[in-house]
C-alpha atoms as a PDB file:
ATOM      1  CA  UNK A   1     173.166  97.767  97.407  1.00  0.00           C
ATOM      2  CA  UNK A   2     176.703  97.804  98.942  1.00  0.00           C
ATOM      3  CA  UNK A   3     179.567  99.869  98.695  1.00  0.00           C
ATOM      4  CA  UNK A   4     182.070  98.536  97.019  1.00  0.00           C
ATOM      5  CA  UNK A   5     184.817 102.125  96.985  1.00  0.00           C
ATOM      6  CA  UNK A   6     184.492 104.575  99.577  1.00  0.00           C
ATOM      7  CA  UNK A   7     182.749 107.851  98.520  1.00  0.00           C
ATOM      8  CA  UNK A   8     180.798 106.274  95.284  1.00  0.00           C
ATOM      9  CA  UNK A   9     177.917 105.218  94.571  1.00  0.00           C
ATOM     10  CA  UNK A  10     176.724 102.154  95.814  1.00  0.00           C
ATOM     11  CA  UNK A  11     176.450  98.894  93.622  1.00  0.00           C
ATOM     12  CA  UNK A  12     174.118  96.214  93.141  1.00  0.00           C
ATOM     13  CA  UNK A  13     175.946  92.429  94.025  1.00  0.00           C
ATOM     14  CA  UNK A  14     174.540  89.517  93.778  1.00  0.00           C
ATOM     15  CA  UNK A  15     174.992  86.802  95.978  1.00  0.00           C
ATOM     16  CA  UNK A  16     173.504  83.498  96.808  1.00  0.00           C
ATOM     17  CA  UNK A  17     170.560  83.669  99.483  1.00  0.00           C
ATOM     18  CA  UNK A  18     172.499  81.858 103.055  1.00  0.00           C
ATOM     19  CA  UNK A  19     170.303  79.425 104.589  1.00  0.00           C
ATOM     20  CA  UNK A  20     168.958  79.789 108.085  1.00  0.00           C
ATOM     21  CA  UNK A  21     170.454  76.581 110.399  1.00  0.00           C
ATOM     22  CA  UNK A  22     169.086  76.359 114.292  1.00  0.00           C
ATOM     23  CA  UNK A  23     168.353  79.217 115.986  1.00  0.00           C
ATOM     24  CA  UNK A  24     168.306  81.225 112.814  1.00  0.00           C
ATOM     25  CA  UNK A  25     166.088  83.844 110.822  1.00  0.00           C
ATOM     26  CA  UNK A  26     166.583  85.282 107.230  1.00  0.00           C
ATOM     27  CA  UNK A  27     164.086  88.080 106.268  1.00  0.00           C
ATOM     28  CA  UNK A  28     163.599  90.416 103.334  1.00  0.00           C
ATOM     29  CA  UNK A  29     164.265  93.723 104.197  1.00  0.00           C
ATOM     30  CA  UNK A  30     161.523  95.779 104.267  1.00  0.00           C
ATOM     31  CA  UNK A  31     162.591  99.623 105.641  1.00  0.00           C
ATOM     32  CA  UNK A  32     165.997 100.553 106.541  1.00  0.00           C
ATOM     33  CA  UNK A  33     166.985 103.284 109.037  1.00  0.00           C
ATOM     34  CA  UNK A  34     169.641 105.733 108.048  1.00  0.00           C
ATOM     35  CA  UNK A  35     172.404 106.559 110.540  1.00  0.00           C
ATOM     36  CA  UNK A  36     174.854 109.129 110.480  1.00  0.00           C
ATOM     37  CA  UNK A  37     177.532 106.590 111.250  1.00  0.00           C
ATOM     38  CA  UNK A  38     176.516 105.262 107.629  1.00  0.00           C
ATOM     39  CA  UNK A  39     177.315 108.635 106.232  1.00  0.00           C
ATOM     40  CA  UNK A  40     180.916 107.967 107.788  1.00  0.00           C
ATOM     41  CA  UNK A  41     180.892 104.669 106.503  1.00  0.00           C
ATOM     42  CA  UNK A  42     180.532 105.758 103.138  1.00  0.00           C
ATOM     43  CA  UNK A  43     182.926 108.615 102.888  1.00  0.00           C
ATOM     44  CA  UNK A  44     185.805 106.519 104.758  1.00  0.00           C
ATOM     45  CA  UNK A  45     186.639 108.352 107.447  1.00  0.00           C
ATOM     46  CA  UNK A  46     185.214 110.150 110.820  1.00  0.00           C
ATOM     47  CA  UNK A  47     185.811 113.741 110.300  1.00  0.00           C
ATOM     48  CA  UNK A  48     187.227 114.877 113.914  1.00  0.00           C
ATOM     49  CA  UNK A  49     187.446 118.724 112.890  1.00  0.00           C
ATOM     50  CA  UNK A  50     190.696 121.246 111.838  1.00  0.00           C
ATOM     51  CA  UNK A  51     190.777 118.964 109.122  1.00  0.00           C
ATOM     52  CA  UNK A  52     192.108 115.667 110.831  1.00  0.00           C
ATOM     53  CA  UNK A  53     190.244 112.466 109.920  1.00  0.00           C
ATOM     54  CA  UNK A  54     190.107 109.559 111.330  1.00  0.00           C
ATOM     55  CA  UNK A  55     189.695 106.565 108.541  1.00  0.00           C
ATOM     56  CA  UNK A  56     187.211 103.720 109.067  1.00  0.00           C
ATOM     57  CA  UNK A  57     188.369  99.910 109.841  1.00  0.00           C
ATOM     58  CA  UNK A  58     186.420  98.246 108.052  1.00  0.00           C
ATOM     59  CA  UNK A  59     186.983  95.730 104.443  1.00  0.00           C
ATOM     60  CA  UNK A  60     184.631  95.997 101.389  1.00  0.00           C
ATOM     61  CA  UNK A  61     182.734  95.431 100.061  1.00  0.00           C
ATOM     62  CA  UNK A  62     180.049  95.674 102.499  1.00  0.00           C
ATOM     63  CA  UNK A  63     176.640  96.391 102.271  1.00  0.00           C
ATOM     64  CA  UNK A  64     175.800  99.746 104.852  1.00  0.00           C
ATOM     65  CA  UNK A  65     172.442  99.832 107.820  1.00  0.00           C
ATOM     66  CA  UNK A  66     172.119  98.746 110.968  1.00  0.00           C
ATOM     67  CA  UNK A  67     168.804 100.063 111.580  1.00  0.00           C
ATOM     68  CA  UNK A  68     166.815  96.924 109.931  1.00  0.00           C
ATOM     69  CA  UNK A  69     163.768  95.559 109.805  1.00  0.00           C
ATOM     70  CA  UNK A  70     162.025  93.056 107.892  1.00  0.00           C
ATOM     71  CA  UNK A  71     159.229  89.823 106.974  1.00  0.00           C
ATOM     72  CA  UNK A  72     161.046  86.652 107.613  1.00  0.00           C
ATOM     73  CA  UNK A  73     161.040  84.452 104.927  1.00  0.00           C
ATOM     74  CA  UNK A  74     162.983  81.254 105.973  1.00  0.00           C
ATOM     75  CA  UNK A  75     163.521  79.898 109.498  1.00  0.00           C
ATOM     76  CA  UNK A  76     166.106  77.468 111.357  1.00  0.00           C
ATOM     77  CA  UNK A  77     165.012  74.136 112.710  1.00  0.00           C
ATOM     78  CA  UNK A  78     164.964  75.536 116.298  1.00  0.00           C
ATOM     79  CA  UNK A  79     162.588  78.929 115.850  1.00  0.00           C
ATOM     80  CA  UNK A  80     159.555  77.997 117.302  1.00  0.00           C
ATOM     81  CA  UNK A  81     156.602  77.209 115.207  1.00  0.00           C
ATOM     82  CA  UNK A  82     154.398  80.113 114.866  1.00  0.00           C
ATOM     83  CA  UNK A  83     156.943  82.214 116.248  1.00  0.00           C
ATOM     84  CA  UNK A  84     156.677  85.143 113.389  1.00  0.00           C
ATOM     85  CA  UNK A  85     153.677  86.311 111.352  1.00  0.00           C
ATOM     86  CA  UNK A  86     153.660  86.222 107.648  1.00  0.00           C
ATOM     87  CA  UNK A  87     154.278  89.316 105.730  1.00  0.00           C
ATOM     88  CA  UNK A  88     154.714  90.942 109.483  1.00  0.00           C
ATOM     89  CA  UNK A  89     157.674  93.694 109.519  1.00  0.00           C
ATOM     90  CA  UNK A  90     159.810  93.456 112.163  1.00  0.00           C
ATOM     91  CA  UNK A  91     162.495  95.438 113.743  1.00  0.00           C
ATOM     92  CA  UNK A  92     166.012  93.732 114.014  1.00  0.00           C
ATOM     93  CA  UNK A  93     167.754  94.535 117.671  1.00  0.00           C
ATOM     94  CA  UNK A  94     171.530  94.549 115.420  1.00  0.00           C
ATOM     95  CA  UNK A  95     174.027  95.102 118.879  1.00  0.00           C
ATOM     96  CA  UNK A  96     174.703  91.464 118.717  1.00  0.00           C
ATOM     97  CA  UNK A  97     177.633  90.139 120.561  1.00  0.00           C
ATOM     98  CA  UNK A  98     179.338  86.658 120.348  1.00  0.00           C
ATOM     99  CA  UNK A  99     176.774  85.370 122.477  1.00  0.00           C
ATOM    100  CA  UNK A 100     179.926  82.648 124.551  1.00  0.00           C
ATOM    101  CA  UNK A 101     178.536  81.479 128.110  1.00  0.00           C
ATOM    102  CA  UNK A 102     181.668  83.259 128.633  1.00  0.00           C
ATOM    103  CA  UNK A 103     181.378  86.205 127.903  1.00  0.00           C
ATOM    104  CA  UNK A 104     180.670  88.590 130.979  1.00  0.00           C
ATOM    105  CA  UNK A 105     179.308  91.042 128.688  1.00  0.00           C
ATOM    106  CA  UNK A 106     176.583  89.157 126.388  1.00  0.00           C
ATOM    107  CA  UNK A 107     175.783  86.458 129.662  1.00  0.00           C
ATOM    108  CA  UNK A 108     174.929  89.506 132.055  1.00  0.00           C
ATOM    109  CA  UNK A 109     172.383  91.179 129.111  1.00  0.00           C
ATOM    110  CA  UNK A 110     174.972  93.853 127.877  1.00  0.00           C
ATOM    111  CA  UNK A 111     175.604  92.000 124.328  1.00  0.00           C
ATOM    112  CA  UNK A 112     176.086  95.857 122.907  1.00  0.00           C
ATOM    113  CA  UNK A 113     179.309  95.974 124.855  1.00  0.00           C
ATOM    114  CA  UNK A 114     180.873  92.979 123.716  1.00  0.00           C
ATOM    115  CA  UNK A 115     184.619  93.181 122.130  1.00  0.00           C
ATOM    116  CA  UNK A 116     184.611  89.411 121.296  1.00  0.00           C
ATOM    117  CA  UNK A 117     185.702  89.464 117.799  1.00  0.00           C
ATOM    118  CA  UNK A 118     183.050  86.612 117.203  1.00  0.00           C
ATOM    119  CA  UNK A 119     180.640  89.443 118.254  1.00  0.00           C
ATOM    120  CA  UNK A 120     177.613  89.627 115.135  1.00  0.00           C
ATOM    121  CA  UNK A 121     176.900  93.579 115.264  1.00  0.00           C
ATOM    122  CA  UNK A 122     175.361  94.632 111.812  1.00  0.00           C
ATOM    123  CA  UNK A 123     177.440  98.060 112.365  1.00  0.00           C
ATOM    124  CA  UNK A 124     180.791  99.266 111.445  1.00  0.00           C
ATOM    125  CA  UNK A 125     181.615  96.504 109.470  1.00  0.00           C
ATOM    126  CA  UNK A 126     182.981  94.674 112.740  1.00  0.00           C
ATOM    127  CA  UNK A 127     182.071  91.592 111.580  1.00  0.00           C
ATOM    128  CA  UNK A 128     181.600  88.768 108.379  1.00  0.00           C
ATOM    129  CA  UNK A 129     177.687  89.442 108.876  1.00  0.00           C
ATOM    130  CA  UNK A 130     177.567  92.877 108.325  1.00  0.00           C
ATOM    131  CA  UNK A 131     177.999  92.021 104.629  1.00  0.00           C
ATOM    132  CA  UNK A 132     174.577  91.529 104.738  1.00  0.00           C
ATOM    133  CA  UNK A 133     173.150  94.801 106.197  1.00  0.00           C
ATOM    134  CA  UNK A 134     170.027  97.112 105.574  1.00  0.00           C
ATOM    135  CA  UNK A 135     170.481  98.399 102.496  1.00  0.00           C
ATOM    136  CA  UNK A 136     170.173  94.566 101.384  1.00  0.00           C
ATOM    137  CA  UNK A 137     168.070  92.908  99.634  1.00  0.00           C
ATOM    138  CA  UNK A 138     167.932  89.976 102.747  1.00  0.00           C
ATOM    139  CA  UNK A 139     169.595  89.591 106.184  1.00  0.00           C
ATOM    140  CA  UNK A 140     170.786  86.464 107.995  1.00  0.00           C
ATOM    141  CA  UNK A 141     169.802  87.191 112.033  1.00  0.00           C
ATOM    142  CA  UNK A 142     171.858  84.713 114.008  1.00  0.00           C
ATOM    143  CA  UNK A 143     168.858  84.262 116.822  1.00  0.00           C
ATOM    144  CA  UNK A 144     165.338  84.510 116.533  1.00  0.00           C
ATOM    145  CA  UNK A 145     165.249  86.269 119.734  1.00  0.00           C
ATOM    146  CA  UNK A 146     166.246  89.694 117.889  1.00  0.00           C
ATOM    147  CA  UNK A 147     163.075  90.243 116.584  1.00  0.00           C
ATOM    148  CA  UNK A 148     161.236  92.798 117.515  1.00  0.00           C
ATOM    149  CA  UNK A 149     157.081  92.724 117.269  1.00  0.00           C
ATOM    150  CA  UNK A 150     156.465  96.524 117.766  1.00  0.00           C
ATOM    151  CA  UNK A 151     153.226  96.899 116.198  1.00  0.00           C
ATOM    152  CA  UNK A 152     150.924  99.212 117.832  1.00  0.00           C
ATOM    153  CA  UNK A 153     153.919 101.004 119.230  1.00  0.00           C
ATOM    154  CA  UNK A 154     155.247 103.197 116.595  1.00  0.00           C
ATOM    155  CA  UNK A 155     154.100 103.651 113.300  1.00  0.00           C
ATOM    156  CA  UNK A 156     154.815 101.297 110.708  1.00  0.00           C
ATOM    157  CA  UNK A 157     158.769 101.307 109.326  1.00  0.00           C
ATOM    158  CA  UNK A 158     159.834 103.487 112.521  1.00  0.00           C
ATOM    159  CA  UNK A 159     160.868 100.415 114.170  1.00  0.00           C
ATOM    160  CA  UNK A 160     164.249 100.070 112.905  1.00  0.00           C
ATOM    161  CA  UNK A 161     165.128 103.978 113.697  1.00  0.00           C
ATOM    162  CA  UNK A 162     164.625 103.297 117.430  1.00  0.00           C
ATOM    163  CA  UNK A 163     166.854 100.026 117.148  1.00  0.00           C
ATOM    164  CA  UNK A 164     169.891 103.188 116.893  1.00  0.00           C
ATOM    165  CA  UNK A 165     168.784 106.170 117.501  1.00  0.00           C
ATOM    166  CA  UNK A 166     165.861 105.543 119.781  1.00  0.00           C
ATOM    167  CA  UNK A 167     168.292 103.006 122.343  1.00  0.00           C
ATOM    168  CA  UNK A 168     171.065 105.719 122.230  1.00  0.00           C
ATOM    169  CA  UNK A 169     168.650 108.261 123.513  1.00  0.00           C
ATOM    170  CA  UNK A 170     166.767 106.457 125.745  1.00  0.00           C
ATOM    171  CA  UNK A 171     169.968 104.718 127.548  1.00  0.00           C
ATOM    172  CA  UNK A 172     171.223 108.177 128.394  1.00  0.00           C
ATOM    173  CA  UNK A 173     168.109 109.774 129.546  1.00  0.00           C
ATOM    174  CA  UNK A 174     168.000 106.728 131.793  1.00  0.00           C
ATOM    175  CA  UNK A 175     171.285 107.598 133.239  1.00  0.00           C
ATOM    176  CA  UNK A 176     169.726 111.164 133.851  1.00  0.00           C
ATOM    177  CA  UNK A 177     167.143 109.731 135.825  1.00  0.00           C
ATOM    178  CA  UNK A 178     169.047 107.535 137.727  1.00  0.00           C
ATOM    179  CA  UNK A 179     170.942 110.368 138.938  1.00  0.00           C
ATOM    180  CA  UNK A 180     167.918 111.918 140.393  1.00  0.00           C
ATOM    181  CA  UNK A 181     168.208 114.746 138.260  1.00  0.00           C
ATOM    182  CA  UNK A 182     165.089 117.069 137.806  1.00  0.00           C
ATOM    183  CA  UNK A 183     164.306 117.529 134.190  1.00  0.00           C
ATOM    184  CA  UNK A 184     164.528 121.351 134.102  1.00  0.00           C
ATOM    185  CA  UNK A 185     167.935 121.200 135.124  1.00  0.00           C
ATOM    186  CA  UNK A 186     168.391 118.903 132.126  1.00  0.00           C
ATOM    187  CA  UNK A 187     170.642 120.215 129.041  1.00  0.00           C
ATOM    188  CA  UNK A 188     170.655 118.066 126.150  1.00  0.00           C
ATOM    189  CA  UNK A 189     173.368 119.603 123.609  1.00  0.00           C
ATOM    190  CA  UNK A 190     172.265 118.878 120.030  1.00  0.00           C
ATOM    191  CA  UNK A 191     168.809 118.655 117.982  1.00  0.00           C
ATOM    192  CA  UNK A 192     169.937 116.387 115.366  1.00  0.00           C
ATOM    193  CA  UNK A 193     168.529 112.693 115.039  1.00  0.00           C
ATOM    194  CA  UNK A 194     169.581 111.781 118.477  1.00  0.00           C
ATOM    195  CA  UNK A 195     168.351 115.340 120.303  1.00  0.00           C
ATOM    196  CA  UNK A 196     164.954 114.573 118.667  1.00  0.00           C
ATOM    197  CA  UNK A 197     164.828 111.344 119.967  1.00  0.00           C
ATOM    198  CA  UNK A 198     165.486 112.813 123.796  1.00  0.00           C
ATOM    199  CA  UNK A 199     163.086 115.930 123.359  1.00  0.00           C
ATOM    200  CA  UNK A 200     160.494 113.400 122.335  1.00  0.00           C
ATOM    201  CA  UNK A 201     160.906 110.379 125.145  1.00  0.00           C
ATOM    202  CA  UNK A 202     161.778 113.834 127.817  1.00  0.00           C
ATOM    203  CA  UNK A 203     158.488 114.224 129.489  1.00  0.00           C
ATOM    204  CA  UNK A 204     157.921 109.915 130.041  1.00  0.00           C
ATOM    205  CA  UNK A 205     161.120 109.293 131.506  1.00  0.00           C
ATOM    206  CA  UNK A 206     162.311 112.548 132.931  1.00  0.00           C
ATOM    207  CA  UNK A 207     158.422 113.390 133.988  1.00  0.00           C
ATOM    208  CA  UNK A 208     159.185 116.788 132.058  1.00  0.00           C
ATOM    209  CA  UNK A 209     160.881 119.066 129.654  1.00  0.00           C
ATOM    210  CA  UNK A 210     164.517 119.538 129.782  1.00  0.00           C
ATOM    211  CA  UNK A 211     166.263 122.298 128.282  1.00  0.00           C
ATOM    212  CA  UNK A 212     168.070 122.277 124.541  1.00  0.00           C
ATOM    213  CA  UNK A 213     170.784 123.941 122.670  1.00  0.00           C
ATOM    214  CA  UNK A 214     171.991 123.483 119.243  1.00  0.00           C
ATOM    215  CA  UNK A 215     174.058 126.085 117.334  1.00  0.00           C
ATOM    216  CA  UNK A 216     171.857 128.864 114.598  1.00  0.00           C
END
């Protein structure tokens, strides 16, 4: 399914199945998470309020979701035997950058920041992969590395929720706790899909309840 004009339904293309070379992994999606950048996405534009809106960079068609998982179905010549299990889902880790020995970003673990424009992120339509994203039928993962065995974790197609939402609100309660911070002095502004997300990883990383807000 992919949009094809911004604000319509989406369509069904068909194109040919790419073929996994080295390092790697095509899979058949399996669940796909839905974000509320998507929802952007697909109305073309970021509303920023007092009706001013900010449109989206990015060329269709495309097919929309970051938050992927999947069975593999075809490997590269450099996965590891045995690597995956058949008919296993697994969640797809989709911040990929350009992955250059020299790039500071994606050498030093912190491939999410990287502004290469060779950078692989299945978001935002930032680059040639992201034609392939959730809401297709099959995705082409350029390492085998990016997938995710979380079985006995979370339940079964919750995987590729946490690969957005789940990072985003774990990275910043991090930052909470690096500061020291105790919990109860802890304000987290929202209760949407990310505030849910905090309330519910709070009390193992914080080692209790912070406080929330959200409008009535």
């Amino acid at each position: 399914q992919a949009l094809v004009e911004f604000n319509q339904d989406l369509k069904i293309l068909e194109r040919p199945l790419p073929v996994p070379k080295g390092p790697e992994v095509l899979i058949k999606s399996t669940f796909g998470g839905l974000c509320h950048s998507d929802v952007h996405l697909y109305e073309g534009h970021f509303n920023l309020g007092r009706d001013m809106k900010l449109p989206v960079p990015i060329k269709l068609p495309i097919a929309l979701g970051h938050e992927i998982e999947g069975t593999v179905v075809a490997v590269g010549e450099d996965v590891p035997k045995d690597a995956f299990v058949d008919g296993k889902s697994y969640a797809i880790f989709p911040w990929i950058g350009c992955g250059k020995s020299s790039c500071s970003n994606c050498v030093s673990d912190c491939e999410h920041w990287c502004t290469s424009p060779d950078k692989k992120k299945f978001a935002d339509g930032e680059s040639g992969d992201s034609l392939y994203g959730g809401y297709s039928s099959h995705n082409l993962i350029p390492h085998w590395k990016y997938l995710l065995d979380y079985e006995g974790a979370v339940p079964k197609g919750l995987g590729c929720a946490y690969m957005c939402s789940g990072l985003t609100a774990y990275s910043a309660l991090l930052k909470v706790k690096d500061l020291g911070i105790n919990a109860e002095d802890v304000l987290i502004l929202g209760l949407g899909g990310l505030g849910f997300q905090a309330v519910g990883m709070a009390k193992a990383v914080l080692g209790g309840m912070p406080l929330v807000a959200d409008i009535d």
